[in-house]
C-alpha atoms as a PDB file:
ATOM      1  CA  UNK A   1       0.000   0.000   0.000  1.00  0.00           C
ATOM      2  CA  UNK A   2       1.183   3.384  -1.362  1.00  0.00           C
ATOM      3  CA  UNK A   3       1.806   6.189   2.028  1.00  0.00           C
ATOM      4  CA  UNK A   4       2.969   9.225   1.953  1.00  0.00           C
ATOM      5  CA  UNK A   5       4.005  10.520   5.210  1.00  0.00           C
ATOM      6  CA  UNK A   6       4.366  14.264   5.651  1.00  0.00           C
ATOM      7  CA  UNK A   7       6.755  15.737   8.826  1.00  0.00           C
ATOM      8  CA  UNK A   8       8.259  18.632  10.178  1.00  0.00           C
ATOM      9  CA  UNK A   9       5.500  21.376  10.532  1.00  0.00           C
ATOM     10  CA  UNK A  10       4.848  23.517  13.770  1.00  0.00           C
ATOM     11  CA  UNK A  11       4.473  26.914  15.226  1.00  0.00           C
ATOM     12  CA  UNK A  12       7.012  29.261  14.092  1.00  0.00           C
ATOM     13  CA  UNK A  13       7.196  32.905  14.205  1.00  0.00           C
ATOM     14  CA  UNK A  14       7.523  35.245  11.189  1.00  0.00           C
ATOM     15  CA  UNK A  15      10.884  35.563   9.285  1.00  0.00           C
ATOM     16  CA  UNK A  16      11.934  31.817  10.815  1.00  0.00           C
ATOM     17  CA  UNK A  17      11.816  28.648   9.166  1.00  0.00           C
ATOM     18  CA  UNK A  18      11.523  24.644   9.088  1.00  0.00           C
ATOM     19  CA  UNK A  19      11.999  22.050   6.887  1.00  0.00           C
ATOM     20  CA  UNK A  20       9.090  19.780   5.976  1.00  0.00           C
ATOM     21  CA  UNK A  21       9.799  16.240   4.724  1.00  0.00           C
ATOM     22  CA  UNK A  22       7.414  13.699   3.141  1.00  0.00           C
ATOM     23  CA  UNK A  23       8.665   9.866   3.126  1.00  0.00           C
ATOM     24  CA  UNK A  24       6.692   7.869   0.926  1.00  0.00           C
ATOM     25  CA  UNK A  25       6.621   4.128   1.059  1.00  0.00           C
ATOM     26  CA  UNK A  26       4.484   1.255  -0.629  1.00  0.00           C
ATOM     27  CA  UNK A  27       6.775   1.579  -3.690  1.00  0.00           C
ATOM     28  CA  UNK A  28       9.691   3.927  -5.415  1.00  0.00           C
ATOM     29  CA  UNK A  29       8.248   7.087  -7.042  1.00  0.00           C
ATOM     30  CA  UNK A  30      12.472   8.058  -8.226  1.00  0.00           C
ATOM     31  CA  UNK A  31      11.498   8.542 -11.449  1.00  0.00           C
ATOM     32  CA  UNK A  32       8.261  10.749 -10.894  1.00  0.00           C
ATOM     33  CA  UNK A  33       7.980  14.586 -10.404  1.00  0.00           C
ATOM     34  CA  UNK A  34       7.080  14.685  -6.711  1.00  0.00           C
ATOM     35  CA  UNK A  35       5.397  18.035  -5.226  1.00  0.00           C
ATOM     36  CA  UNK A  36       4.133  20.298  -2.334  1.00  0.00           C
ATOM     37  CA  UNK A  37       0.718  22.173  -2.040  1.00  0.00           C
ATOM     38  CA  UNK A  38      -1.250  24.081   0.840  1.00  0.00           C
ATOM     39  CA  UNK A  39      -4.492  24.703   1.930  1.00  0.00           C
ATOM     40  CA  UNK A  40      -5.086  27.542   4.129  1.00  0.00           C
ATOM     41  CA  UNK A  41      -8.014  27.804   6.317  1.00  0.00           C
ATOM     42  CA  UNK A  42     -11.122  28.841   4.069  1.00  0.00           C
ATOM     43  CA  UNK A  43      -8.958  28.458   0.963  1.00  0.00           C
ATOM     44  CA  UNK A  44      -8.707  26.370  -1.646  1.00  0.00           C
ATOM     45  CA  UNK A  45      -5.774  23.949  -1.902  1.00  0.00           C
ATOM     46  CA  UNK A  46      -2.702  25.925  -4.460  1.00  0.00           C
ATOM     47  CA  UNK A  47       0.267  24.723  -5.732  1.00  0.00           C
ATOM     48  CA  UNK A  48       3.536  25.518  -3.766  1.00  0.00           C
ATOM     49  CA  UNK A  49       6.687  23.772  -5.717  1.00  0.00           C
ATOM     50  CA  UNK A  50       7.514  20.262  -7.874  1.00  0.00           C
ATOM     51  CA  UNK A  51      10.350  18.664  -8.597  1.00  0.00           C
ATOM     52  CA  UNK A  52      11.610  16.438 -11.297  1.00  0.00           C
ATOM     53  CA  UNK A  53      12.176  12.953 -10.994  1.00  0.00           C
ATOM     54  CA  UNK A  54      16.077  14.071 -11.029  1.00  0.00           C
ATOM     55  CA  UNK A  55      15.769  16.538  -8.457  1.00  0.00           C
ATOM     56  CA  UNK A  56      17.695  18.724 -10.903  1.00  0.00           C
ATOM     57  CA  UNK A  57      14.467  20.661 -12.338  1.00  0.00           C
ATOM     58  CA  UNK A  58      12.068  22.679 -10.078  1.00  0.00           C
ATOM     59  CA  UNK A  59       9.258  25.094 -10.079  1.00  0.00           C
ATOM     60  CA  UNK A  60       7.633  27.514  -7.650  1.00  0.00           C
ATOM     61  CA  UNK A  61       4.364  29.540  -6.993  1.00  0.00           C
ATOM     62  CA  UNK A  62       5.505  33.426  -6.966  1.00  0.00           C
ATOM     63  CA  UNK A  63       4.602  33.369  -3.785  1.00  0.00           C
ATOM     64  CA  UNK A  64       7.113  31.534  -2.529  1.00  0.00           C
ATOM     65  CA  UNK A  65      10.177  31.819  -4.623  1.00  0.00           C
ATOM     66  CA  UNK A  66      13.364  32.841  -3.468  1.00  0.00           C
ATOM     67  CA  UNK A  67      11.907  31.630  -0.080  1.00  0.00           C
ATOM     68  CA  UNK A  68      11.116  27.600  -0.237  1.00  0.00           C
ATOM     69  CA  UNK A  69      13.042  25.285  -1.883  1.00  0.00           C
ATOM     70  CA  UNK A  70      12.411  21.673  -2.810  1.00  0.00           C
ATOM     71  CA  UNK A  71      14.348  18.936  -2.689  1.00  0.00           C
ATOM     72  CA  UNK A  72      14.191  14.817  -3.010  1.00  0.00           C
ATOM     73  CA  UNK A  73      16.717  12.065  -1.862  1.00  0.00           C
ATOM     74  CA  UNK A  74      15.364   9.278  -4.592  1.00  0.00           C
ATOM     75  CA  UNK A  75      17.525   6.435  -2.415  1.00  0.00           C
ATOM     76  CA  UNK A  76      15.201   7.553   0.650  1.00  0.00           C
ATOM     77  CA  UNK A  77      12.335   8.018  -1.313  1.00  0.00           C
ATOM     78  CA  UNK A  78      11.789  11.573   0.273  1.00  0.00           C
ATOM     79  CA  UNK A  79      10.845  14.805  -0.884  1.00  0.00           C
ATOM     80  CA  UNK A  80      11.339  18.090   1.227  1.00  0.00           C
ATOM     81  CA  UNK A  81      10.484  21.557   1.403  1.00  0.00           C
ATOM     82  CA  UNK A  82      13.048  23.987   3.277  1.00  0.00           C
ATOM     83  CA  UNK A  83      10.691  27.050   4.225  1.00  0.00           C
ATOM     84  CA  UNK A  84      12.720  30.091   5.020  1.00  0.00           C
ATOM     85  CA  UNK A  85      11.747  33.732   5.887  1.00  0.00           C
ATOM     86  CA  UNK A  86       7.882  32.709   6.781  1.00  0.00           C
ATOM     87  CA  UNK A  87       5.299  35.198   6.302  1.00  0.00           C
ATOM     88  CA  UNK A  88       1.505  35.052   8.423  1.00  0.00           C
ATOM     89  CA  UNK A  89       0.207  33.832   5.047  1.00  0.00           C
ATOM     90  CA  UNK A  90       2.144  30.743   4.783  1.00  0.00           C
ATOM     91  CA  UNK A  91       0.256  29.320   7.564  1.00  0.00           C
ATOM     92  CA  UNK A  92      -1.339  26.433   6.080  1.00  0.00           C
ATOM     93  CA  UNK A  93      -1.396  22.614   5.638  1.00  0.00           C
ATOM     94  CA  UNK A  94       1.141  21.669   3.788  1.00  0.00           C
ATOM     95  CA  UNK A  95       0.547  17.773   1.457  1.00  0.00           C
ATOM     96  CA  UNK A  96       3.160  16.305  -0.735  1.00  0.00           C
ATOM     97  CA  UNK A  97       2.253  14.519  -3.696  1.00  0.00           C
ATOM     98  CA  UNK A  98       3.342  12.403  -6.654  1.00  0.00           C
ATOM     99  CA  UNK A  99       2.414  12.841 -10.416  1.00  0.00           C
ATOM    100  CA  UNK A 100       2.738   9.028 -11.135  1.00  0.00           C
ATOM    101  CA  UNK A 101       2.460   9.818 -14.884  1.00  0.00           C
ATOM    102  CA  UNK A 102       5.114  12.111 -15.643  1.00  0.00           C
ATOM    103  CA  UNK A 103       9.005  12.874 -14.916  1.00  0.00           C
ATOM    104  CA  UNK A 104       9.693  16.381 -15.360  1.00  0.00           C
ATOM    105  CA  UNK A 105       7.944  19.276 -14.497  1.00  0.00           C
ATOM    106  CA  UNK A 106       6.856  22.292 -16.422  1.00  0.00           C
ATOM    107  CA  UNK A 107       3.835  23.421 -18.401  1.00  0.00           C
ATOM    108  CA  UNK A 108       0.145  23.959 -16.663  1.00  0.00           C
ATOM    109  CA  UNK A 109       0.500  20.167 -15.033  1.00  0.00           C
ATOM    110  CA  UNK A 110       2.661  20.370 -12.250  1.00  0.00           C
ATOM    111  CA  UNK A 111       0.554  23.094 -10.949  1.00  0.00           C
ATOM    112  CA  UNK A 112      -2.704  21.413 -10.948  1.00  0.00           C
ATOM    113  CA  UNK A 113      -4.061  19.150  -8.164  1.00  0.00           C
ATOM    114  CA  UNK A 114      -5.399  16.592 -10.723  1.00  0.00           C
ATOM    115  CA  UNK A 115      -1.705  15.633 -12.561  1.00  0.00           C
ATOM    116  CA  UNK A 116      -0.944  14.068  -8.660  1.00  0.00           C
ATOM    117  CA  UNK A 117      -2.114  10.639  -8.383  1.00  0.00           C
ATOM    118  CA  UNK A 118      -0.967  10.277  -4.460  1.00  0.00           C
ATOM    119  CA  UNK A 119      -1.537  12.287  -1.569  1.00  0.00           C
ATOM    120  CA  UNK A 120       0.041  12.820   1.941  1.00  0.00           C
ATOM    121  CA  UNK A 121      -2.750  13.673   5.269  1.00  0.00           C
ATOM    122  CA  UNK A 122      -0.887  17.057   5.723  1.00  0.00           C
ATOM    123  CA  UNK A 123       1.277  19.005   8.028  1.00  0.00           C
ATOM    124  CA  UNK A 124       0.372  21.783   9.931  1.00  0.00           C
ATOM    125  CA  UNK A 125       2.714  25.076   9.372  1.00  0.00           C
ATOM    126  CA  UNK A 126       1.086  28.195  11.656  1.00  0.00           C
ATOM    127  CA  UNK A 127       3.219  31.298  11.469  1.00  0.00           C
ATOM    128  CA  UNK A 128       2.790  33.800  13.978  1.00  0.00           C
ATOM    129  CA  UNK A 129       3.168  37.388  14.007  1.00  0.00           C
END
């Protein structure tokens, strides 16, 4: 059975940061573009950042680049997000997914919900003021 396993939110103030991680096991998704949305209370779920299966292609949301960065370790079949300088309005849930269909990212796909085939529960990030 597929799992993805999200970690490493929490209460933080603004300007600090964490680092989330997502483990997935069940099978290896090395070779799949693996990415991070958030749902904020009242909000719909948006798109945050992807990766490619390499690790060596990635894409942001505007509204966090230059802030978050993703990252994979394909031999620990883990994705991360490093979440620096955090604003009120990142608080959120933060889910990891896979796109079991494709490799690389780019184009309208990796931002929408529907290209991801697997889904993490969720980690809570609250920022304060």
């Amino acid at each position: 059975q597929v799992q993805l396993v999200e970690s490493g939110g929490g209460l933080v103030q603004a300007g600090g940061f964490l680092r989330l991680s997502c483990a997935a096991s069940g099978r290896s998704f090395s070779t799949y573009v693996m990415g991070w949305f958030r749902q904020a209370p009242g909000k719909e779920r948006e798109f945050v950042a992807a990766i490619s299966f390499s690790g060596y292609s990635t894409y942001y949301a505007d509204s966090v680049k230059g802030r978050f960065t993703i990252s994979r370790d394909n031999a620990k079949n883990t994705v991360y997000l490093q979440l620096n300088s955090l604003k009120v309005e990142d608080t959120a849930v933060y889910f990891c997914a896979v796109d079991g269909s494709r490799s690389l990212v780019g184009g309208t796909y990796s931002l929408q919900e529907k290209s991801y085939d697997y889904w993490g529960q969720g980690t809570q990030v609250t920022v304060s003021s």
